[in-house]
Protein backbone atom coordinates (compact mmCIF):
# COMPACT_ATOMS: atom_id res chain seq x y z
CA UNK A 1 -11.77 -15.77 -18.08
CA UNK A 2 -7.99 -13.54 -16.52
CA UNK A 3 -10.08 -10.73 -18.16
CA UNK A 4 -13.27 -11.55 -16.01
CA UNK A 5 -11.44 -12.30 -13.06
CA UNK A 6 -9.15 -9.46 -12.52
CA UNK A 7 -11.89 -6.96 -13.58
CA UNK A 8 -13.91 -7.97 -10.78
CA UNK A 9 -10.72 -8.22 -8.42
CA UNK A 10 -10.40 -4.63 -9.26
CA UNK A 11 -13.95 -3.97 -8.71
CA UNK A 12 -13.42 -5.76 -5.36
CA UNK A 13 -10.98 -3.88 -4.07
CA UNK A 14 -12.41 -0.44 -5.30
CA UNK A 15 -15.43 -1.03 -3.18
CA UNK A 16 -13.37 -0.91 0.39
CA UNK A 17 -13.07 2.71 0.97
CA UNK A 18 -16.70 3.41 -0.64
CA UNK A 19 -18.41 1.11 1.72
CA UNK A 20 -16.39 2.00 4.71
CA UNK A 21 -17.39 5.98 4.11
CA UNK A 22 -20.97 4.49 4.01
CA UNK A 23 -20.84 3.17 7.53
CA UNK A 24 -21.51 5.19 10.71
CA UNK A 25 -19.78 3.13 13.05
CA UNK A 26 -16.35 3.95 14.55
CA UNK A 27 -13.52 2.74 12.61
CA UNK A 28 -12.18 0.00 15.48
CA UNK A 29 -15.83 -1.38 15.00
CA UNK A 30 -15.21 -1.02 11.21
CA UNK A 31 -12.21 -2.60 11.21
CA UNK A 32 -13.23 -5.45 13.67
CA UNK A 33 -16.57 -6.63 12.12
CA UNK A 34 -14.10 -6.50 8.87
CA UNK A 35 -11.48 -8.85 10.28
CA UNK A 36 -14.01 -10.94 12.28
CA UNK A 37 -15.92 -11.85 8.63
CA UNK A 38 -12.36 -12.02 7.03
CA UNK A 39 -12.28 -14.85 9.52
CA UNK A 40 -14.81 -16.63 8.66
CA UNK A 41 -14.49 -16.83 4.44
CA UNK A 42 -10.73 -18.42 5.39
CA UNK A 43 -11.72 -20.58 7.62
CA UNK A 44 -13.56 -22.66 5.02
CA UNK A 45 -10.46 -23.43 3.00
CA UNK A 46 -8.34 -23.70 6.09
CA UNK A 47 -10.51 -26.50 7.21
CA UNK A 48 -10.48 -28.11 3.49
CA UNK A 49 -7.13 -28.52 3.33
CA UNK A 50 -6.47 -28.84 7.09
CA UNK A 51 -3.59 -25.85 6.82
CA UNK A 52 -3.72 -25.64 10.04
CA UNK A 53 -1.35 -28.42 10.55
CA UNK A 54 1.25 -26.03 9.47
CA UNK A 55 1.12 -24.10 12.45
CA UNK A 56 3.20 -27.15 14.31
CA UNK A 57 6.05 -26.02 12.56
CA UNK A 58 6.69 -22.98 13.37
CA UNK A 59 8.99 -21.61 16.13
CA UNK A 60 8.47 -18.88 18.55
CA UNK A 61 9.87 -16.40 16.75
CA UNK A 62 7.60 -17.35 14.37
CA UNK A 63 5.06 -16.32 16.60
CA UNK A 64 6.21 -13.00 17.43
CA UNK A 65 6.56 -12.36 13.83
CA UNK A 66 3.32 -13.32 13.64
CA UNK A 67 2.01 -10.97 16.20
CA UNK A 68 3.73 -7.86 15.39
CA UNK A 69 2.27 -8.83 11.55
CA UNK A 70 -1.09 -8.93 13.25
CA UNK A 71 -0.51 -5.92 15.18
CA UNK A 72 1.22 -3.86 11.94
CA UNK A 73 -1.91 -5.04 9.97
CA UNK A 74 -4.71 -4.31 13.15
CA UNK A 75 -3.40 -0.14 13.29
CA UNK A 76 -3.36 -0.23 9.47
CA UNK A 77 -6.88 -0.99 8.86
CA UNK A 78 -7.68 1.84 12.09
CA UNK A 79 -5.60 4.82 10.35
CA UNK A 80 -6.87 3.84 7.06
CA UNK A 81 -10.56 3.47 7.87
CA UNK A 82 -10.55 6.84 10.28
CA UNK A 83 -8.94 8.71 7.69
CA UNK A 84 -11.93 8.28 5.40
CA UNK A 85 -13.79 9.92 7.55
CA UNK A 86 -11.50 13.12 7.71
CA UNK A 87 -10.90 13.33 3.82
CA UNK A 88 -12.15 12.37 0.45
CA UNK A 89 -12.31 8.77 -0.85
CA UNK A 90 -9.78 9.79 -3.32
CA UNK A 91 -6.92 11.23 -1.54
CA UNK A 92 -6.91 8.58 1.64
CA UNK A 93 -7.18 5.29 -1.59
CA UNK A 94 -3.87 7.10 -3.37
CA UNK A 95 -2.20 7.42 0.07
CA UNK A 96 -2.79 4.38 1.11
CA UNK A 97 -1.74 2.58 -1.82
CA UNK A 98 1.77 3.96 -1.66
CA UNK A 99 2.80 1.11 0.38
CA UNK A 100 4.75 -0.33 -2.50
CA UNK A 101 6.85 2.75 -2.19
CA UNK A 102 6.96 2.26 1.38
CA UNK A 103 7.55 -1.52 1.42
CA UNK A 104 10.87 -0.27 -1.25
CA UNK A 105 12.41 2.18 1.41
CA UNK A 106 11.49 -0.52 4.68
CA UNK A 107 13.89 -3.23 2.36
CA UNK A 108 16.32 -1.07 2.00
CA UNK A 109 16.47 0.22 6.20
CA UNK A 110 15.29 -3.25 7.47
CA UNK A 111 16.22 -5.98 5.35
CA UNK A 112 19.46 -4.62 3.72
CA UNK A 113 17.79 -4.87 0.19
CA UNK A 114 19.91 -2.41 -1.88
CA UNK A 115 17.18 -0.64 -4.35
CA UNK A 116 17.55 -0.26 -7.94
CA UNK A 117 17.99 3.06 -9.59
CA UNK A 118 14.95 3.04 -10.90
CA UNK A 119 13.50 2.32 -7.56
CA UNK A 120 15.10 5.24 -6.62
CA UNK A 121 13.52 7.26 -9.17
CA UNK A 122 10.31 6.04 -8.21
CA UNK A 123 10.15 6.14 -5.00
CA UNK A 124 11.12 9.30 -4.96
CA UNK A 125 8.09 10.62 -7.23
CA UNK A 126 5.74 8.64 -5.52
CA UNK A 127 6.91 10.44 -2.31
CA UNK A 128 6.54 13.87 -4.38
CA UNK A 129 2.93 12.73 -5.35
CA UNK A 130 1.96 11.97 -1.84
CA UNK A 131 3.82 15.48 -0.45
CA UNK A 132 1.02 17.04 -3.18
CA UNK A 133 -1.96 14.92 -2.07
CA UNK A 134 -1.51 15.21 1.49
CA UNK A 135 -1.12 19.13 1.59
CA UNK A 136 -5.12 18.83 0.95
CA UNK A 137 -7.19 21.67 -0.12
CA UNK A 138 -9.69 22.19 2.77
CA UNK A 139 -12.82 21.99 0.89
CA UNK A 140 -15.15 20.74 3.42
CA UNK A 141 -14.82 16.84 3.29
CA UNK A 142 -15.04 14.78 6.26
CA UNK A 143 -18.24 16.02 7.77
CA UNK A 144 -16.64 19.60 8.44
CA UNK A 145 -18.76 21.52 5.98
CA UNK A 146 -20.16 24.58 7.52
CA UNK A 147 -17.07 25.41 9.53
CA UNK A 148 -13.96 27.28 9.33
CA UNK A 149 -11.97 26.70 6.33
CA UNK A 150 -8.92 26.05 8.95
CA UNK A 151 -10.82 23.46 11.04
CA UNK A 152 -11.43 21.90 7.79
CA UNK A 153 -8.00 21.96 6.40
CA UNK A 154 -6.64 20.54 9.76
CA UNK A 155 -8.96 17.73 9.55
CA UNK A 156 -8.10 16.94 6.36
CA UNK A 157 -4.69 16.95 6.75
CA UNK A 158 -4.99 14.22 9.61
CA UNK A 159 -7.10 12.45 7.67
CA UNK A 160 -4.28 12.53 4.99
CA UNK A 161 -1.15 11.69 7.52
CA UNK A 162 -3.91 8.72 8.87
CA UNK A 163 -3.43 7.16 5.13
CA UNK A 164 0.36 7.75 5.12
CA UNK A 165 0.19 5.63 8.56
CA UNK A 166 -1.75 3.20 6.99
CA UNK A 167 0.51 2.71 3.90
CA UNK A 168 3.56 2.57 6.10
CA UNK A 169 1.97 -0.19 8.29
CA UNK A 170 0.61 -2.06 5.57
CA UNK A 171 4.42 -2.23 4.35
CA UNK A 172 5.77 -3.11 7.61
CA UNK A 173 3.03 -5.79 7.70
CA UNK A 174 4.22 -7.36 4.67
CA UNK A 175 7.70 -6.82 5.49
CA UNK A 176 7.33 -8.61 8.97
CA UNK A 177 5.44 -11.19 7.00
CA UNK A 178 8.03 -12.40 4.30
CA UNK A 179 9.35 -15.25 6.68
CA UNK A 180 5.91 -16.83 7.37
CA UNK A 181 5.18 -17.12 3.71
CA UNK A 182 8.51 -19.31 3.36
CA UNK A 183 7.08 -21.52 6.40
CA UNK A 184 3.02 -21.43 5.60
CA UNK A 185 0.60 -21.80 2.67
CA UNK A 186 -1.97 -19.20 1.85
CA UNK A 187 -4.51 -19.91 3.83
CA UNK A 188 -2.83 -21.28 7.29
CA UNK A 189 -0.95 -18.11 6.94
CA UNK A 190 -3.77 -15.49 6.42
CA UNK A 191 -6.10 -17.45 9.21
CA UNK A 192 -2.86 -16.66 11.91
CA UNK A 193 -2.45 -13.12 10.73
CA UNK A 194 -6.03 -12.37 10.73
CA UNK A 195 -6.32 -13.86 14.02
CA UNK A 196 -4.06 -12.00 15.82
CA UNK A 197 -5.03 -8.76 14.24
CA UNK A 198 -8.66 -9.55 14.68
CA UNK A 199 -7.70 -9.89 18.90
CA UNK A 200 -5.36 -7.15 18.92
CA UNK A 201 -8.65 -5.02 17.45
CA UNK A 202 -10.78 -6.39 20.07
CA UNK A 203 -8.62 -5.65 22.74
CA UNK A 204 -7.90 -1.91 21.44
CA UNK A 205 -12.12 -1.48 21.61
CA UNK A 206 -12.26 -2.20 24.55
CA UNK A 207 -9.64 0.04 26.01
CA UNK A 208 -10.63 2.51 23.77
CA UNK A 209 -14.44 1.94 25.41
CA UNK A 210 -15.78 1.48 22.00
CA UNK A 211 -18.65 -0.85 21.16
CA UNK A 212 -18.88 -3.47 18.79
CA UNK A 213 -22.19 -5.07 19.59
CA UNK A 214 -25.03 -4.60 18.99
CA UNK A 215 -24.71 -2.85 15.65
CA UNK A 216 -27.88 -2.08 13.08
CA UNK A 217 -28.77 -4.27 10.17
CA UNK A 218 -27.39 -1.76 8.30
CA UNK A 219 -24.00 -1.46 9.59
CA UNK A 220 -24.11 -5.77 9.65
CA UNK A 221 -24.99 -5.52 5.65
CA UNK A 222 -21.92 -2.93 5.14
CA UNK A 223 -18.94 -5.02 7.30
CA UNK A 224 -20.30 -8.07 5.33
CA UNK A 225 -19.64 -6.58 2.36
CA UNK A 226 -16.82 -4.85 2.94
CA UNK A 227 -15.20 -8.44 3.47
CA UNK A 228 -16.46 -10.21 1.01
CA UNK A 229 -16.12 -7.56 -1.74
CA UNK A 230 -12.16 -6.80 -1.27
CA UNK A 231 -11.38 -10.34 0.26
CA UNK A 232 -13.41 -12.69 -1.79
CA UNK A 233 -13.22 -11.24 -4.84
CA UNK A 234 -10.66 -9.16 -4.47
CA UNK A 235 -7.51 -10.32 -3.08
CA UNK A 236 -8.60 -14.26 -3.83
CA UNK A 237 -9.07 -12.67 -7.83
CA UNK A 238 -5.77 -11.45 -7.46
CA UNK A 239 -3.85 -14.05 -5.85
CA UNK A 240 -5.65 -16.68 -8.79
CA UNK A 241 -4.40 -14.27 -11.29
CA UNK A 242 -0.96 -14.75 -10.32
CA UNK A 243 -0.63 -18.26 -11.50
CA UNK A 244 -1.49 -17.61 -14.79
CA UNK A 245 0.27 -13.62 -15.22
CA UNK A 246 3.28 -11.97 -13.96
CA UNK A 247 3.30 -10.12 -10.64
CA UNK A 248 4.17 -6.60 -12.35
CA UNK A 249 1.15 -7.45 -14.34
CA UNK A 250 -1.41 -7.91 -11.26
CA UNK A 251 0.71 -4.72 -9.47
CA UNK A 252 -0.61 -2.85 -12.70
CA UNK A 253 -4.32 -3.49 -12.55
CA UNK A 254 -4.08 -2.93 -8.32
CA UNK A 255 -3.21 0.56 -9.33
CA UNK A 256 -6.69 1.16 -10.95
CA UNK A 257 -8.12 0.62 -6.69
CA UNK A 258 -7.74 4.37 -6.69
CA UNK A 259 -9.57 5.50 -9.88
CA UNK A 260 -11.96 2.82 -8.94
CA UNK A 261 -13.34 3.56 -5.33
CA UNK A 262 -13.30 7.44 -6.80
CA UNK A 263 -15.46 6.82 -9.88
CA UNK A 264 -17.69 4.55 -6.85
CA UNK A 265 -17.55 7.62 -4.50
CA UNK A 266 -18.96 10.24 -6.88
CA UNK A 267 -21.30 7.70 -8.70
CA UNK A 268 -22.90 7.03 -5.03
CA UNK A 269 -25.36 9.77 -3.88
CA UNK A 270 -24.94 9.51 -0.29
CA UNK A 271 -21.30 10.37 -1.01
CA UNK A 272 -20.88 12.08 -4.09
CA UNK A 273 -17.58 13.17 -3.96
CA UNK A 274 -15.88 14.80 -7.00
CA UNK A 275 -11.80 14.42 -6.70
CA UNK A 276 -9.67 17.93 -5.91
CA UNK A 277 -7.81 19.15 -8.34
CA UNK A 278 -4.41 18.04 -6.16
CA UNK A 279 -5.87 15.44 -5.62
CA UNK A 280 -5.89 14.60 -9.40
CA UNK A 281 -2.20 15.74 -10.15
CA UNK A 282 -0.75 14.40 -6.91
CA UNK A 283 -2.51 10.91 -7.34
CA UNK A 284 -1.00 10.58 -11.09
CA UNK A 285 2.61 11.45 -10.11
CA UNK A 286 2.26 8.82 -7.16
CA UNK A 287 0.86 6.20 -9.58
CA UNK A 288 3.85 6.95 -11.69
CA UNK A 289 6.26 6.91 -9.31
CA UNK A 290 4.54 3.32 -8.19
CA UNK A 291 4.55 2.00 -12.20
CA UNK A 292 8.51 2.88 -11.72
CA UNK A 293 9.11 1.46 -9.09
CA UNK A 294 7.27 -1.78 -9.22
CA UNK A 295 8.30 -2.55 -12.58
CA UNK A 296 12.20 -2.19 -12.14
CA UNK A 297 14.17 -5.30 -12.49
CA UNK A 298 15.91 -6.70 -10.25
CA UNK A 299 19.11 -6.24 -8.93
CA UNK A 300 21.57 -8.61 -10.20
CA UNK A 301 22.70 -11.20 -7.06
């Protein structure tokens, strides 16, 4: 049953960047219709166990945690989601999972959380594997095929420093998040993050003038899935997982998101995308530099 649940976790997770590529609509409207149907798979347990009682509790610097977690979590989704557009499947997945990396070096700046050597160590591979991945190759991804091999290389490296964003955000997000977890359960907790972020992305579509409604079947289909395949089965796989195995052990099988949505991206015709050779190297040094990192014990208190 573990076995069954964290393969499909992984498959879950995998199919994010995949479906996202699929979709022609912006990535605010992406990333909205996302957070809007994140919304409603929560609310169902929220109601069940009436979590939202928590809330009461909380002060208003809870709040403002809150927010800027909503706000951290709205921009990630935005540079994560336009970078796909700009570069392969491949490259933005292994930049954007650096976060753990990212999350390492915020604890030690923000929170005063001396790291380990081996964090060290790792970190600082994982940083060398992203410096590879992120130089990009220019080969034409991104809708740029046709054009000058500088146009393309430019876009790509956006696309690229859009991922980096989006790890970095993602690691402030959880960062800013750590006190609401001591204070809130699972699911009261996700509902007020997800809230916030899901205004914050309405708000930034409208003053970025971009629509959200109407949108084509098609595009309904693809947000719908794209929440319930990395939420439901995804991160709730995940976070059932950790009950009954260690947290290094779940870190280890998240790391196989980025072998995942590639195999998914060249597998599926409409995007067929076959990984860059730096892409390859850089995303196995980062992945090392992550197993490193994630896996050294902690520092003695």
């Amino acid at each position: 049953m573990l076995v069954l649940v964290l393969a499909l976790a992984l498959l879950g997770i995998s199919t994010s960047g995949p479906l996202a590529r699929l979709s022609d609509a912006p990535p605010l409207a992406i990333a909205t219709w996302r957070l809007g149907f994140s919304l409603l798979l929560v609310a169902v347990p929220l109601t069940y166990t009436r979590g939202w009682r928590q809330w009461r509790n909380l002060s208003r610097r809870d709040l403002a945690i809150a927010i800027a977690a909503g706000a951290f979590l709205a921009v990630h989704f935005w540079s994560w989601i336009a970078s796909l557009g700009m570069t392969t499947v491949a490259a933005s997945v292994l930049l954007v999972n650096l976060h753990p990396v990212a999350m390492i070096a915020g604890s030690a700046l923000w929170l005063g959380e001396r790291p380990t050597h081996r964090q060290y160590i790792g970190t600082a591979i994982g940083l060398a594997g992203a410096a590879i991945v992120a130089l990009g190759e220019g080969t034409g991804v991104g809708g740029c095929s046709g054009t000058s091999t500088v146009w393309c290389r430019d876009r790509e490296l956006l696309g690229n420093g859009l991922a980096l964003l989006g790890a970095l955000t993602v690691s402030f997000y959880y960062l800013s998040a750590r006190r609401l977890r001591a204070k809130l359960d699972l699911w009261p907790y996700v509902t007020l993050v997800y809230g916030t972020c899901f205004v914050l992305l309405i708000a930034f579509s409208a003053l970025m003038g971009v629509p959200l409604a109407p949108q084509p079947a098609r595009e309904i289909t693809l947000f719908a899935a794209i929440a319930i395949g990395p939420m439901l089965l995804g991160h709730t796989g995940f976070n059932w997982a950790l009950k009954h195995v260690s947290a290094p052990t779940v870190s280890l099988v998240m790391l196989g998101e980025p072998v995942g949505a590639g195999l998914i991206a060249f597998a599926l015709p409409a995007i067929g995308e076959v990984p860059a050779g730096r892409t390859i190297v850089g995303g196995a040094v980062i992945l090392t530099g992550i197993v490193i990192a994630t896996l050294a014990p902690r520092r003695a208190d």
